[in-house]
C-alpha atoms as a PDB file:
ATOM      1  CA  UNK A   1     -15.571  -8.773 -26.626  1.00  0.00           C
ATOM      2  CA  UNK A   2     -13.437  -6.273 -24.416  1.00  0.00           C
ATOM      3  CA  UNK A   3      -9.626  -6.614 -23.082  1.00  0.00           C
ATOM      4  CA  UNK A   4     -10.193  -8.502 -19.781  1.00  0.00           C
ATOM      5  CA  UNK A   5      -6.429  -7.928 -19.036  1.00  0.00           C
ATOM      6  CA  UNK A   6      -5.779  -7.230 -15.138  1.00  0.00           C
ATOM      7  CA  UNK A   7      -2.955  -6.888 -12.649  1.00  0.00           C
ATOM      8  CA  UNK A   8      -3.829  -8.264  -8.994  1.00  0.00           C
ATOM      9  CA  UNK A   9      -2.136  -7.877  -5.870  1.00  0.00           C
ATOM     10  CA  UNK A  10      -3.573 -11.362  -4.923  1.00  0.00           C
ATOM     11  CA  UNK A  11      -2.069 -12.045  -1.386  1.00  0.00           C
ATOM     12  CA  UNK A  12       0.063 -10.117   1.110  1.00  0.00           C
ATOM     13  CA  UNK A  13       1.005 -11.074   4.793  1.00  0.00           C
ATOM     14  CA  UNK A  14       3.188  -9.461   7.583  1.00  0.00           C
ATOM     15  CA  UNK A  15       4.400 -10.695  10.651  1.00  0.00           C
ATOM     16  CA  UNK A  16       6.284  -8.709  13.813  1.00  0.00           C
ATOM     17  CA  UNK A  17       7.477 -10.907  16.086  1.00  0.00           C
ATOM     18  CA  UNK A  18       7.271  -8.910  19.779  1.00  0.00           C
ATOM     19  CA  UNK A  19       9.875 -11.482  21.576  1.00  0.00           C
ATOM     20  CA  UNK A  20      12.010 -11.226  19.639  1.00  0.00           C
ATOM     21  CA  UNK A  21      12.373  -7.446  19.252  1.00  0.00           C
ATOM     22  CA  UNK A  22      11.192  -6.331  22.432  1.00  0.00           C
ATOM     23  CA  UNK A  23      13.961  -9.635  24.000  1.00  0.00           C
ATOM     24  CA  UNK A  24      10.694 -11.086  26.083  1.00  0.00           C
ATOM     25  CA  UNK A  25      11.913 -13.857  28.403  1.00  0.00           C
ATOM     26  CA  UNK A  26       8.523 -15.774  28.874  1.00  0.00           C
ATOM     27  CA  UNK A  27       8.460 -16.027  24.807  1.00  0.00           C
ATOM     28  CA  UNK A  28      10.614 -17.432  22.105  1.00  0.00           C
ATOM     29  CA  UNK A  29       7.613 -16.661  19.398  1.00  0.00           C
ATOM     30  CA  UNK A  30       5.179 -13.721  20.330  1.00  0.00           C
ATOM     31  CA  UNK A  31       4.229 -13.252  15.936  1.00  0.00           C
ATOM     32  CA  UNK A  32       1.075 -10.936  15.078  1.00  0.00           C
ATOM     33  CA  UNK A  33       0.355 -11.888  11.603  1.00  0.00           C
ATOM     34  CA  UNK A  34      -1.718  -8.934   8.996  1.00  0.00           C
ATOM     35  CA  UNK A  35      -3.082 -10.920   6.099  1.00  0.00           C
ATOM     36  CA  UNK A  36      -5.052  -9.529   2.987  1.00  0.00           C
ATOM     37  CA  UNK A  37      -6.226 -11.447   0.275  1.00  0.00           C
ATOM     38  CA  UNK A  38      -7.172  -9.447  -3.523  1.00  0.00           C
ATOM     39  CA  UNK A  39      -7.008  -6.435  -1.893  1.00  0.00           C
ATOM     40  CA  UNK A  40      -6.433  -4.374  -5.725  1.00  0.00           C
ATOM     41  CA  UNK A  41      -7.337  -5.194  -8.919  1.00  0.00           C
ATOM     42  CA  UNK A  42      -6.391  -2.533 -11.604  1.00  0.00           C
ATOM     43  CA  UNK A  43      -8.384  -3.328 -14.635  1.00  0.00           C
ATOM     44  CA  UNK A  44     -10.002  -1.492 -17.481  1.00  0.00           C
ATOM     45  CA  UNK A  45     -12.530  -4.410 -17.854  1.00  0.00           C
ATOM     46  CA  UNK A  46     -16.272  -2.539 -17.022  1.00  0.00           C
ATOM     47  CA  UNK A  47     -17.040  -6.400 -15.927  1.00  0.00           C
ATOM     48  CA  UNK A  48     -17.929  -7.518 -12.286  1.00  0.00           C
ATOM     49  CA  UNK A  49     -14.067  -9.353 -12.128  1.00  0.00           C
ATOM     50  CA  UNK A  50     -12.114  -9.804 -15.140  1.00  0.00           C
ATOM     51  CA  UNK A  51     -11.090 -13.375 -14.066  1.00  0.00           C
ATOM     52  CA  UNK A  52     -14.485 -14.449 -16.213  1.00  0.00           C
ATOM     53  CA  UNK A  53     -16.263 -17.425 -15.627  1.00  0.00           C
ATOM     54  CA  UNK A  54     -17.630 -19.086 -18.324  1.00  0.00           C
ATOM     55  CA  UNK A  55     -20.115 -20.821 -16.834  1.00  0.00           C
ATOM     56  CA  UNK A  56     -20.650 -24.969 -16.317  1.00  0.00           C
ATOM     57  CA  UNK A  57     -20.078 -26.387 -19.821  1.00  0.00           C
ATOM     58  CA  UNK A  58     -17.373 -25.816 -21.718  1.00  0.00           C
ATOM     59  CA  UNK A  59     -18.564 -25.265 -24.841  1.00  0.00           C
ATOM     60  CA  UNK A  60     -17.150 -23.048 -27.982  1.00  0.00           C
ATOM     61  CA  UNK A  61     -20.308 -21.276 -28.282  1.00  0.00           C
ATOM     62  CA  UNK A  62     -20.771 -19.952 -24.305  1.00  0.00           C
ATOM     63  CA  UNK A  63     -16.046 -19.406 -24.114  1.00  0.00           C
ATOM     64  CA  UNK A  64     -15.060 -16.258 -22.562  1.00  0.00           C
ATOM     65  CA  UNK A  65     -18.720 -14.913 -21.846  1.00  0.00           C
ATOM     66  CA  UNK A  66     -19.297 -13.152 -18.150  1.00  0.00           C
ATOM     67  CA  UNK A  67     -22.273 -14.773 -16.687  1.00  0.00           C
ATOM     68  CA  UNK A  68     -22.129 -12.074 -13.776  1.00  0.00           C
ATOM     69  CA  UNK A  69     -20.790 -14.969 -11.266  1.00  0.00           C
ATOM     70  CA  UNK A  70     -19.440 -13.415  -7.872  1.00  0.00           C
ATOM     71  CA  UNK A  71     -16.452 -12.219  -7.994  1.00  0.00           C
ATOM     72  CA  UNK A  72     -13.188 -13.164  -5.978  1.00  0.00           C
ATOM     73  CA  UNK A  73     -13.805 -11.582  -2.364  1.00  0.00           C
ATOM     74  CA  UNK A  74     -11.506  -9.404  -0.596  1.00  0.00           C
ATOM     75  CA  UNK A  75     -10.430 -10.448   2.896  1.00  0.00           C
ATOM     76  CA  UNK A  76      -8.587  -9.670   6.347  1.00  0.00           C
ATOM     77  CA  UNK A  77      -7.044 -12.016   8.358  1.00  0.00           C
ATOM     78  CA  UNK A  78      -5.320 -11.479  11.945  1.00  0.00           C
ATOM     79  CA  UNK A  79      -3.125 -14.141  13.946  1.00  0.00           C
ATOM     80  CA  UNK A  80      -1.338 -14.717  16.676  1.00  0.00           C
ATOM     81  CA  UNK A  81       1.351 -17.123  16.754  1.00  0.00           C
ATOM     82  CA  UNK A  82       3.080 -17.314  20.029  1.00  0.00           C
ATOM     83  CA  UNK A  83       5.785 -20.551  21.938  1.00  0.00           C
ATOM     84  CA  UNK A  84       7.552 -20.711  25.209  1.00  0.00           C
END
C-alpha cells in the first residue's frame, strides 16, 4: 500500500471573443475557445494514475489494487463559436 493522494488540474477553458473587442460589425459572437482536459497531475504515487481502478468486481480481497488500467488521457480542444 502507498499514499495515492493527488492534486489535478482536471479541466480549463478560455474564450476571446474577437467582435466584441475588436467592435466587428458583421459579428455579434466571433469566440475562439482553448480547452485542456488533465493537463497536471502532481502526485507522489510511482503508479500509472493514482485515480486506481480496482478492477470489475468489487470485492474486499482485490479493493484499492492498481491493475495497470489506462490512465485518464490528456486532451486539447479548439472551437469556434461565431453569430450574426
Amino acid at each position: 500500500y502507498e499514499d495515492a493522494s493527488f492534486w489535478r488540474l482536471r479541466n480549463v477553458s478560455v474564450a476571446f471573443d474577437f467582435a466584441r473587442a475588436f467592435k466587428l460589425k458583421a459579428f455579434t459572437k466571433l469566440q475562439l475557445v482553448l480547452s485542456g482536459r488533465n493537463l497536471i497531475t502532481i502526485t507522489n504515487y510511482t503508479g500509472m494514475d493514482p485515480e486506481t481502478s480496482s478492477g470489475t468486481s468489487n470485492s474486499a480481497w482485490d479493493r484499492g489494487v492498481d491493475h495497470n488500467t489506462i490512465p485518464n488521457t490528456r486532451a486539447y480542444t479548439v472551437g469556434l463559436n461565431f453569430g450574426f
